[in-house]
Protein backbone atom coordinates (compact mmCIF):
# COMPACT_ATOMS: atom_id res chain seq x y z
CA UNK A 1 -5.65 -9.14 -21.94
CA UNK A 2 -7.31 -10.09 -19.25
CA UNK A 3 -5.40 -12.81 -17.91
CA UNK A 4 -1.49 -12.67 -19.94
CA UNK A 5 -0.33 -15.39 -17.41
CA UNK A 6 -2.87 -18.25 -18.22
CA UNK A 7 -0.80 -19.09 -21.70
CA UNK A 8 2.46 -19.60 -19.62
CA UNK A 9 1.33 -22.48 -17.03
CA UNK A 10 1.87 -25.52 -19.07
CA UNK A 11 5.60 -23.61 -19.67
CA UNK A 12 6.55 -23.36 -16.07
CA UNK A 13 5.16 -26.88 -15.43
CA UNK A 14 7.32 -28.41 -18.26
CA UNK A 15 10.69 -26.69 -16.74
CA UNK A 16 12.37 -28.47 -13.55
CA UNK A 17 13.24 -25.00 -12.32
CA UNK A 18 11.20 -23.79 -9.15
CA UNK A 19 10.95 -20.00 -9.62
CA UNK A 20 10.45 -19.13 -6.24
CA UNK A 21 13.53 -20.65 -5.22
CA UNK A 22 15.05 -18.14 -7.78
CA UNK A 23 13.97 -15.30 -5.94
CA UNK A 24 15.52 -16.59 -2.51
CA UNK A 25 18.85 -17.30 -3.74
CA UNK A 26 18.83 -14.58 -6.13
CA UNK A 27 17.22 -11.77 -4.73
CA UNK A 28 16.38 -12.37 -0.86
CA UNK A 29 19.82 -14.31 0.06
CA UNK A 30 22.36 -11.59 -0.96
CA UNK A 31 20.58 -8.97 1.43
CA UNK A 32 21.48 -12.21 4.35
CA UNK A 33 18.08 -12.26 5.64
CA UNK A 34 17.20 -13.80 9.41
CA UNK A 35 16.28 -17.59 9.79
CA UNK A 36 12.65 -16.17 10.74
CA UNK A 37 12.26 -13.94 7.74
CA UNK A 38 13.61 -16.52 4.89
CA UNK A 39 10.91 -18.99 7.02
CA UNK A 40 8.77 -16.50 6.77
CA UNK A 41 8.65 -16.31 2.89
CA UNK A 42 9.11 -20.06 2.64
CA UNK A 43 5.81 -20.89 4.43
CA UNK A 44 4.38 -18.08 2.67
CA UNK A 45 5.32 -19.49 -1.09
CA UNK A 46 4.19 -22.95 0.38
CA UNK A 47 0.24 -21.26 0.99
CA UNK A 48 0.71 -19.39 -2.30
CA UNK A 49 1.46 -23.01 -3.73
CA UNK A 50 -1.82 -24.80 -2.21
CA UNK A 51 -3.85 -21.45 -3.18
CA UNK A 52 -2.67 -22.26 -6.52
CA UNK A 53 -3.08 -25.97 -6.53
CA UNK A 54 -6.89 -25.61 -5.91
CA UNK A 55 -6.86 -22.89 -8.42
CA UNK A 56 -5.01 -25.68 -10.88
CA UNK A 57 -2.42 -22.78 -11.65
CA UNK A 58 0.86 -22.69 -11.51
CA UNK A 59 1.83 -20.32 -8.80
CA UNK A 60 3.96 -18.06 -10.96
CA UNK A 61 1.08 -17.70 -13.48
CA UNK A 62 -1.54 -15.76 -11.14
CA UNK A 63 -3.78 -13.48 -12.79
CA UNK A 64 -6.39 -11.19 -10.75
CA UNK A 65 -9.09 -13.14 -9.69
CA UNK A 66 -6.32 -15.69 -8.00
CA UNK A 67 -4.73 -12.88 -6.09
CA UNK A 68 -8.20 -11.31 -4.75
CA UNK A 69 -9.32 -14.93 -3.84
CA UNK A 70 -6.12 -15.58 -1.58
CA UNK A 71 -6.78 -13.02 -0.15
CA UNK A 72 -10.16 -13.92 0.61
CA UNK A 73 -8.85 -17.63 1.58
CA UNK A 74 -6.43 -15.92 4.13
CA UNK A 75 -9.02 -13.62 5.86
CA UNK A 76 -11.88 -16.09 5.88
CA UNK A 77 -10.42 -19.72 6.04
CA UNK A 78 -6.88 -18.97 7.42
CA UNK A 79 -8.59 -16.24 10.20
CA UNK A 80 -5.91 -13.51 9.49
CA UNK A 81 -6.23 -10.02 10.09
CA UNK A 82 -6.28 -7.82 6.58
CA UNK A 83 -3.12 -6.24 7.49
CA UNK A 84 -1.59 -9.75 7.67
CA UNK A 85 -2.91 -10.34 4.24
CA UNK A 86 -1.43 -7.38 2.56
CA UNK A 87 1.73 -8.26 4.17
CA UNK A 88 1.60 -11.08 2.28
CA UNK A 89 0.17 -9.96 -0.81
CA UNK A 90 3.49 -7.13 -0.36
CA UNK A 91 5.97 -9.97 -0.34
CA UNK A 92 4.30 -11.64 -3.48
CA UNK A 93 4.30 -8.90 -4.85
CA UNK A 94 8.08 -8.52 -4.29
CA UNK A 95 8.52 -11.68 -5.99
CA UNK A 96 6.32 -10.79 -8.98
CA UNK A 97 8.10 -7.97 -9.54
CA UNK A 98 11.99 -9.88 -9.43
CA UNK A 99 10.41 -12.11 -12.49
CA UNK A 100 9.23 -9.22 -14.37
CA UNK A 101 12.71 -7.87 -14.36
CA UNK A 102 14.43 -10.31 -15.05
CA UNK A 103 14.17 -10.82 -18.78
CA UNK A 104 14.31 -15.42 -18.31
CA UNK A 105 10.39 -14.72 -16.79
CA UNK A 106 7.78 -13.93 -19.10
CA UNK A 107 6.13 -11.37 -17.10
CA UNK A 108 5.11 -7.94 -18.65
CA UNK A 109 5.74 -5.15 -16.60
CA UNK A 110 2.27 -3.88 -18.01
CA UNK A 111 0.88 -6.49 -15.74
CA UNK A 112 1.27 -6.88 -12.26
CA UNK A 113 -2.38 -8.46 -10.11
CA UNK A 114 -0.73 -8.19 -6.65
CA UNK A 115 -0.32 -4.55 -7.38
CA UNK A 116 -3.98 -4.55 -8.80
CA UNK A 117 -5.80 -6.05 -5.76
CA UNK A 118 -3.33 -3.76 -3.37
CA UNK A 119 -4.72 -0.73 -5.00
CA UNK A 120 -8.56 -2.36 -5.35
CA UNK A 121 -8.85 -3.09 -1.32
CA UNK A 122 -8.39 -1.63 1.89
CA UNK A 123 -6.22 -4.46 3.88
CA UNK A 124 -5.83 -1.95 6.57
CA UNK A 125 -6.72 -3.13 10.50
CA UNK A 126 -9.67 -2.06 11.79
CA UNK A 127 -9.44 0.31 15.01
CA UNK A 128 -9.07 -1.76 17.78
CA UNK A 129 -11.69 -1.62 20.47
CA UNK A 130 -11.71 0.59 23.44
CA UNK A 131 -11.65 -1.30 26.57
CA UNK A 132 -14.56 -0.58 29.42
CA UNK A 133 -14.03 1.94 32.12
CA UNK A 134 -14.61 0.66 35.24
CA UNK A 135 -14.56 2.92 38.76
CA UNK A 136 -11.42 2.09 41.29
CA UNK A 137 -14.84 0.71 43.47
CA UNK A 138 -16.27 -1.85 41.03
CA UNK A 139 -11.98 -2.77 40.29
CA UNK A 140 -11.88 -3.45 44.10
CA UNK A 141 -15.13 -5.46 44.23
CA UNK A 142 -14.03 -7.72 41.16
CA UNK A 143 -10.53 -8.26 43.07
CA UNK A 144 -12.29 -8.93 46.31
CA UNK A 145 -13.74 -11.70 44.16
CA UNK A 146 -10.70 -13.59 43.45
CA UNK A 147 -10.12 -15.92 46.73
CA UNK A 148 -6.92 -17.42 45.89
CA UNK A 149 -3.85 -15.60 47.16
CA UNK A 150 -1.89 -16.59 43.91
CA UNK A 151 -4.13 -15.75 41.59
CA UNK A 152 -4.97 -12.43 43.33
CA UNK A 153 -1.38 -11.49 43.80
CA UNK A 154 -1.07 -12.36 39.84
CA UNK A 155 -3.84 -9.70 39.09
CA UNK A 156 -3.06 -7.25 41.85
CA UNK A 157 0.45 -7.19 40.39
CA UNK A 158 -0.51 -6.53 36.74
CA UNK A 159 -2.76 -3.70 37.51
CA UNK A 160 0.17 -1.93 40.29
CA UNK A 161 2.87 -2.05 38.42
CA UNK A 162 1.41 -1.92 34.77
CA UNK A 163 3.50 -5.60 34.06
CA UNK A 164 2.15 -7.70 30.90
CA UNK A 165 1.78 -11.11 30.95
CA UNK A 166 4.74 -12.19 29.88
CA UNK A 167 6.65 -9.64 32.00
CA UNK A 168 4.76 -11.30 35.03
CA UNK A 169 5.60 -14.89 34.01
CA UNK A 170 9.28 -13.52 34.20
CA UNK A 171 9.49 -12.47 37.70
CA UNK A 172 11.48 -14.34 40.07
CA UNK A 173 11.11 -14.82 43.64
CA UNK A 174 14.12 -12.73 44.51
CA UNK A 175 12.44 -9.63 42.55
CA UNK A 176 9.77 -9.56 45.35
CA UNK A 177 10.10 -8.25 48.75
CA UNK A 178 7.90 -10.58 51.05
CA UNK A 179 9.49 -9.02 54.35
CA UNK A 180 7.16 -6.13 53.34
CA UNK A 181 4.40 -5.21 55.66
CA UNK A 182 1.99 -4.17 53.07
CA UNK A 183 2.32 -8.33 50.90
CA UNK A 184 -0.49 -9.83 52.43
CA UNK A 185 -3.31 -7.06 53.40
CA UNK A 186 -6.65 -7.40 52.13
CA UNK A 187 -7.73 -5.24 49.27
C-alpha cells in the first residue's frame, strides 16, 4: 500500500492522547536528556505539526510524499542546510520507530517513510568553499586600509594570534600588554 497511514488519521484525531508526548516521557525522558536537547525535539515536533497541518494530516500518520516535502519545506522555506534536515528527519525517524514497537500504535514495521526518503536523498553538506589566497603584500595593503586604531587592532589581532571572533570579544584589558613597544607601530 502506498500510503498504510492515511486510514489511521481520523483515529489519532478522535483520541485525546498526543503521541509525541509519548515518546518524550516514554522513550527520551528515562535516558535524562539536557534542557537543549528535549527543546530541541519539542520545537522540532512543533514544525513537524505545522508541516502536517498544511498537509491536513495528522502528524503521526505521514506517508512518503509528506516526509520528502518537509524536507523540501526545511531546505527551501526554513533556509537549512541538508545536513540539518536529515538531522531532523533522524529524530523523526526515532520517533516513528518507538510507535512501531510499541504494539498501542498502528504502525507496521513493513513501513517506515523517514527511513524511505533517508535512503532516497543525499542530505549530506556540500564541501565548503575554499577561501582566497591572498600574498602577505596585498594582506598589508588591505590593513593599511583600515584607519581606525580599534578596528585595526581588532583585525591585526585575529590574523596574529589566530583568535575567532568570539575568542576576541572575550579578551580583557588586563590580557594585553600596552607597555609594549611594538602596540602602536604602523603596519
Amino acid at each position: 500500500e502506498i500510503d498504510p497511514l492515511a486510514a489511521y488519521t481520523s483515529t489519532f484525531q478522535a483520541i485525546d492522547i498526543d503521541p509525541f508526548e509519548v515518546f518524550l516521557t516514554e522513550a527520551l525522558e528515562p535516558n535524562n536528556p539536557s534542557t537543549d536537547t528535549r527543546r530541541s525535539y519539542e520545537r522540532l515536533f512543533g514544525q513537524w505539526r505545522e508541516h502536517m497541518a498544511r498537509e491536513e494530516r495528522h502528524p503521526a500518520c505521514p506517508g512518503e510524499q509528506h516526509v520528502k516535502s518537509f524536507v523540501d519545506y526545511c531546505i527551501r522555506v526554513r533556509g537549512n542546510q541538508p545536513d540539518t534536515a536529515r538531522t531532523k528527519l533522524f529524530r523523526l525517524n526515532k520517533v516513528f520507530k518507538y510507535w512501531q514497537a510499541d504494539p498501542v500504535f498502528p504502525h507496521s514495521v513493513s513501513f517506515n517513510p523517514f527511513l524511505l526518503i533517508l535512503a532516497a536523498y543525499d542530505l549530506s553538506r556540500p564541501p565548503p568553499k575554499k577561501p582566497p589566497r591572498i600574498s602577505i603584500g596585498e594582506l598589508g595593503n588591505v590593513i593599511r586600509t583600515i584607519s581606525h586604531c580599534r578596528d585595526r587592532a581588532i583585525v591585526v589581532s585575529q590574523l596574529k594570534l589566530g583568535l575567532r571572533a568570539t575568542e576576541l570579544c572575550n579578551l580583557e584589558l588586563g590580557d594585553l600588554h600596552i607597555d609594549d613597544g611594538n602596540v602602536g607601530r604602523g603596519y
